[in-house]
N, C-alpha and C. Protein backbone atom coordinates (compact mmCIF):
# COMPACT_ATOMS: atom_id res chain seq x y z
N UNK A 1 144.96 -12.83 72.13
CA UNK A 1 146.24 -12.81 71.45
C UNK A 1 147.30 -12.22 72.38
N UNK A 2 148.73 -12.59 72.48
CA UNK A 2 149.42 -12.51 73.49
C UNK A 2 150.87 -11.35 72.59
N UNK A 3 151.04 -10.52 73.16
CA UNK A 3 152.24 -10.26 72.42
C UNK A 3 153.39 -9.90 73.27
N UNK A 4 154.74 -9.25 72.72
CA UNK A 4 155.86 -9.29 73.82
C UNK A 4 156.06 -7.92 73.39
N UNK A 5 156.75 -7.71 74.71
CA UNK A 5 157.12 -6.56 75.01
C UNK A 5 157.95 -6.25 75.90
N UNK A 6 159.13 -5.29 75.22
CA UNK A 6 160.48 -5.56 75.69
C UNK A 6 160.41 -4.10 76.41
N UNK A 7 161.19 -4.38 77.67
CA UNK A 7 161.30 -2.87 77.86
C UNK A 7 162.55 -2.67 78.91
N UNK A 8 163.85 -1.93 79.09
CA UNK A 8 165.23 -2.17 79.19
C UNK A 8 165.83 -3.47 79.36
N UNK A 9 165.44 -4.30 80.28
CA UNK A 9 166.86 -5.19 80.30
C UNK A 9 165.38 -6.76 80.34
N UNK A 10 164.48 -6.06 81.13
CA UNK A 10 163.17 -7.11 80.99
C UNK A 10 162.38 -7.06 79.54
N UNK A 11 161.77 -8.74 79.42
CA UNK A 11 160.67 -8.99 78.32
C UNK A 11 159.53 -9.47 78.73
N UNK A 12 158.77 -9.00 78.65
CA UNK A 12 157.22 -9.24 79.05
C UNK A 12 156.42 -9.60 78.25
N UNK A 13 155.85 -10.74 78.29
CA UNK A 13 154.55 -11.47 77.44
C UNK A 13 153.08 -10.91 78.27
N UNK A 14 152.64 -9.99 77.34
CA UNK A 14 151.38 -9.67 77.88
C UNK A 14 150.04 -9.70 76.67
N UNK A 15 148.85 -9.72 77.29
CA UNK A 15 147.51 -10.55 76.92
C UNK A 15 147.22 -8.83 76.55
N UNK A 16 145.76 -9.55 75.81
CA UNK A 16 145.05 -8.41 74.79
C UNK A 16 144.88 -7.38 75.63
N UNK A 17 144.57 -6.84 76.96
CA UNK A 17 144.74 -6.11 77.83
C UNK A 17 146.44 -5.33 78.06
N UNK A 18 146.85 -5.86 77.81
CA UNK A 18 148.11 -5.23 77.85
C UNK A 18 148.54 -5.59 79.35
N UNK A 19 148.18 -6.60 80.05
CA UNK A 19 148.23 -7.16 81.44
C UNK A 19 149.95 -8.02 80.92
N UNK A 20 150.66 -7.96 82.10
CA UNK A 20 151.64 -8.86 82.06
C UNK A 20 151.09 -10.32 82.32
N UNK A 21 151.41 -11.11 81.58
CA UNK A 21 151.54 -12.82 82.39
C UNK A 21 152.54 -13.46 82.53
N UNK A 22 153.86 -12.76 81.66
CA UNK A 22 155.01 -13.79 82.21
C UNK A 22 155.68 -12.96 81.73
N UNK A 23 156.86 -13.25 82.04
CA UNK A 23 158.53 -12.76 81.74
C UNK A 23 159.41 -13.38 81.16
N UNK A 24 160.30 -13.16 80.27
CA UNK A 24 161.02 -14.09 80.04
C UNK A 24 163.06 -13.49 80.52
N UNK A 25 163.82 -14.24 80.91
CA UNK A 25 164.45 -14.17 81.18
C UNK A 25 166.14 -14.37 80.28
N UNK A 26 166.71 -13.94 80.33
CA UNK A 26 168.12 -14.61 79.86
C UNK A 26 168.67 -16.10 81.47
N UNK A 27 169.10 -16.69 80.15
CA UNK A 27 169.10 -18.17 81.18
C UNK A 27 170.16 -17.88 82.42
N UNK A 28 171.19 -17.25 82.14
CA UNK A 28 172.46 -16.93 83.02
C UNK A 28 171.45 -16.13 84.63
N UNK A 29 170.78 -15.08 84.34
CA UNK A 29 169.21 -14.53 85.05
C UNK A 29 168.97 -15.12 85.58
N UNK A 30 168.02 -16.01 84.91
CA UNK A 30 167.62 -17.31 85.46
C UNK A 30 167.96 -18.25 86.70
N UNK A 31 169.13 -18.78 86.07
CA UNK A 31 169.72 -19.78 86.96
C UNK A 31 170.49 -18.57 88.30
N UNK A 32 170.70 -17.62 88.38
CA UNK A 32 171.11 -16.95 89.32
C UNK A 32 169.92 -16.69 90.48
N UNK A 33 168.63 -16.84 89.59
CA UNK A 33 167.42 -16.94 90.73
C UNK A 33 167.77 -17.97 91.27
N UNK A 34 167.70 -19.00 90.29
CA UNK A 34 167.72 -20.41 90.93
C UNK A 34 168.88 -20.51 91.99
N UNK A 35 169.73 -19.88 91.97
CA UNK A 35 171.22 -20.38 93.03
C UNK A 35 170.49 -19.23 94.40
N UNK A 36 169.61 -18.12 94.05
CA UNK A 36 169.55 -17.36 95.53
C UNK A 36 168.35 -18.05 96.41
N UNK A 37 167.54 -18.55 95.57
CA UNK A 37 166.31 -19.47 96.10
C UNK A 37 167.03 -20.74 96.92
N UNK A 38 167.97 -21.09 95.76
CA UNK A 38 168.55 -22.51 96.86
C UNK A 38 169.23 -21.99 98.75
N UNK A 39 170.24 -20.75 97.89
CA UNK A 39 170.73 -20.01 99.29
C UNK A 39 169.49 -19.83 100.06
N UNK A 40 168.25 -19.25 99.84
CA UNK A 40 167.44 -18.72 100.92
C UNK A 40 166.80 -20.13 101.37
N UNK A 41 166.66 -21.27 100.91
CA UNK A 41 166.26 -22.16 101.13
C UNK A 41 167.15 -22.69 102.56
N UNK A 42 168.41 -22.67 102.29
CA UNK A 42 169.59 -23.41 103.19
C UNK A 42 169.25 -22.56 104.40
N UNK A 43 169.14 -21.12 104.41
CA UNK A 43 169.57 -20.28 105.51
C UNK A 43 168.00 -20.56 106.24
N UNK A 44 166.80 -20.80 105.98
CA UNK A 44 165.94 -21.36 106.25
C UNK A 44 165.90 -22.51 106.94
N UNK A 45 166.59 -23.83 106.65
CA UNK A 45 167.19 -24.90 107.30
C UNK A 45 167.41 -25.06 108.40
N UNK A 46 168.65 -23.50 108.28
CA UNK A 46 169.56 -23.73 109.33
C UNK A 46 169.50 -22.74 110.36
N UNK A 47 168.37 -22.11 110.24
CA UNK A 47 168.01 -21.12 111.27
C UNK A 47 168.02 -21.00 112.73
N UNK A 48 167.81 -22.47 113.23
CA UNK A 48 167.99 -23.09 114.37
C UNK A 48 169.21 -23.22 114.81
N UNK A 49 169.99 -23.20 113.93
CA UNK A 49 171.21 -24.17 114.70
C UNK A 49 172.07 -23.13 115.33
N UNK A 50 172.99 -23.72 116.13
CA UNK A 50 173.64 -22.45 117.06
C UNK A 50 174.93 -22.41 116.17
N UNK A 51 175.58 -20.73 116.46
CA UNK A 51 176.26 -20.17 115.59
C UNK A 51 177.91 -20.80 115.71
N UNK A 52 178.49 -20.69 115.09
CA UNK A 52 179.66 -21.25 115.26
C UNK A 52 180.71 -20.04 115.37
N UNK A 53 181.56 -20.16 116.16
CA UNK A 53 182.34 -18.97 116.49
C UNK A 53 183.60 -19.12 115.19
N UNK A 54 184.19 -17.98 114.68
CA UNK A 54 185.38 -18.36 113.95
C UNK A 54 186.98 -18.81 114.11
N UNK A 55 186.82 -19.00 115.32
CA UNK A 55 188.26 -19.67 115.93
C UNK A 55 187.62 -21.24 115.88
N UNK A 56 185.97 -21.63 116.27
CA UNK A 56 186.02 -22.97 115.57
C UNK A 56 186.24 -23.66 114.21
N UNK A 57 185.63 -22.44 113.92
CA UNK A 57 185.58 -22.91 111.92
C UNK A 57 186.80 -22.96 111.72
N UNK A 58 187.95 -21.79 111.88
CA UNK A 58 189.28 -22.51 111.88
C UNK A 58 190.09 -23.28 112.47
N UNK A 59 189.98 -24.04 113.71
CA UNK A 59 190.09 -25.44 113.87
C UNK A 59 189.51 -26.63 113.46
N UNK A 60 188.75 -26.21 112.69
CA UNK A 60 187.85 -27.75 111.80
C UNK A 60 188.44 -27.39 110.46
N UNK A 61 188.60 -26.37 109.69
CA UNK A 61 189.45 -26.32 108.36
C UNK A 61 190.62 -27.14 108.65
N UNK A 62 191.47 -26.66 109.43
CA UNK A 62 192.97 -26.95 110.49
C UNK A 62 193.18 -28.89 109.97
N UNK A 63 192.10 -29.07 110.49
CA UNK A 63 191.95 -30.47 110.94
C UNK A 63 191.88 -31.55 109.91
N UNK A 64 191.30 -30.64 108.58
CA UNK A 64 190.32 -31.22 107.11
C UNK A 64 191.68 -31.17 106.44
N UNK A 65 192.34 -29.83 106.42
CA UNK A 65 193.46 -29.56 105.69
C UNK A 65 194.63 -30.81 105.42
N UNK A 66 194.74 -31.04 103.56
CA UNK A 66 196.21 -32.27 103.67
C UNK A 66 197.36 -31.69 103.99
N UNK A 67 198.21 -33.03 104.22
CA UNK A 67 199.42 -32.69 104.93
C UNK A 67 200.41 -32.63 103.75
């Protein structure tokens, strides 16, 4: 039998042991994992690539920018 158990800002679903097996989250939580996983995902990607100085990045904004 599984019951919950809340304790400050976390909720925990835990088994007749009183063992955690899952968590449950508020969705806003949630999806904020989901957006740092995507970030750590990208910076993973792009680990290789050589750095871009910031006088380039602002000549390629420069360039993108309407008239």
């Amino acid at each position: 039998m599984r019951r919950l158990v809340v304790a400050a800002q976390e909720t925990f679903l835990v088994d007749e042991k009183g063992k955690r097996s899952a968590v449950l989250l508020p969705m806003k939580d949630y999806q904020r994992l989901l957006e740092d996983l995507h970030d750590l995902a990208v910076v993973a990607e792009r680990r290789d690539e050589a750095p871009v100085d910031l006088a380039e990045i602002k000549r390629r904004l420069r360039r993108r920018a309407p008239v």
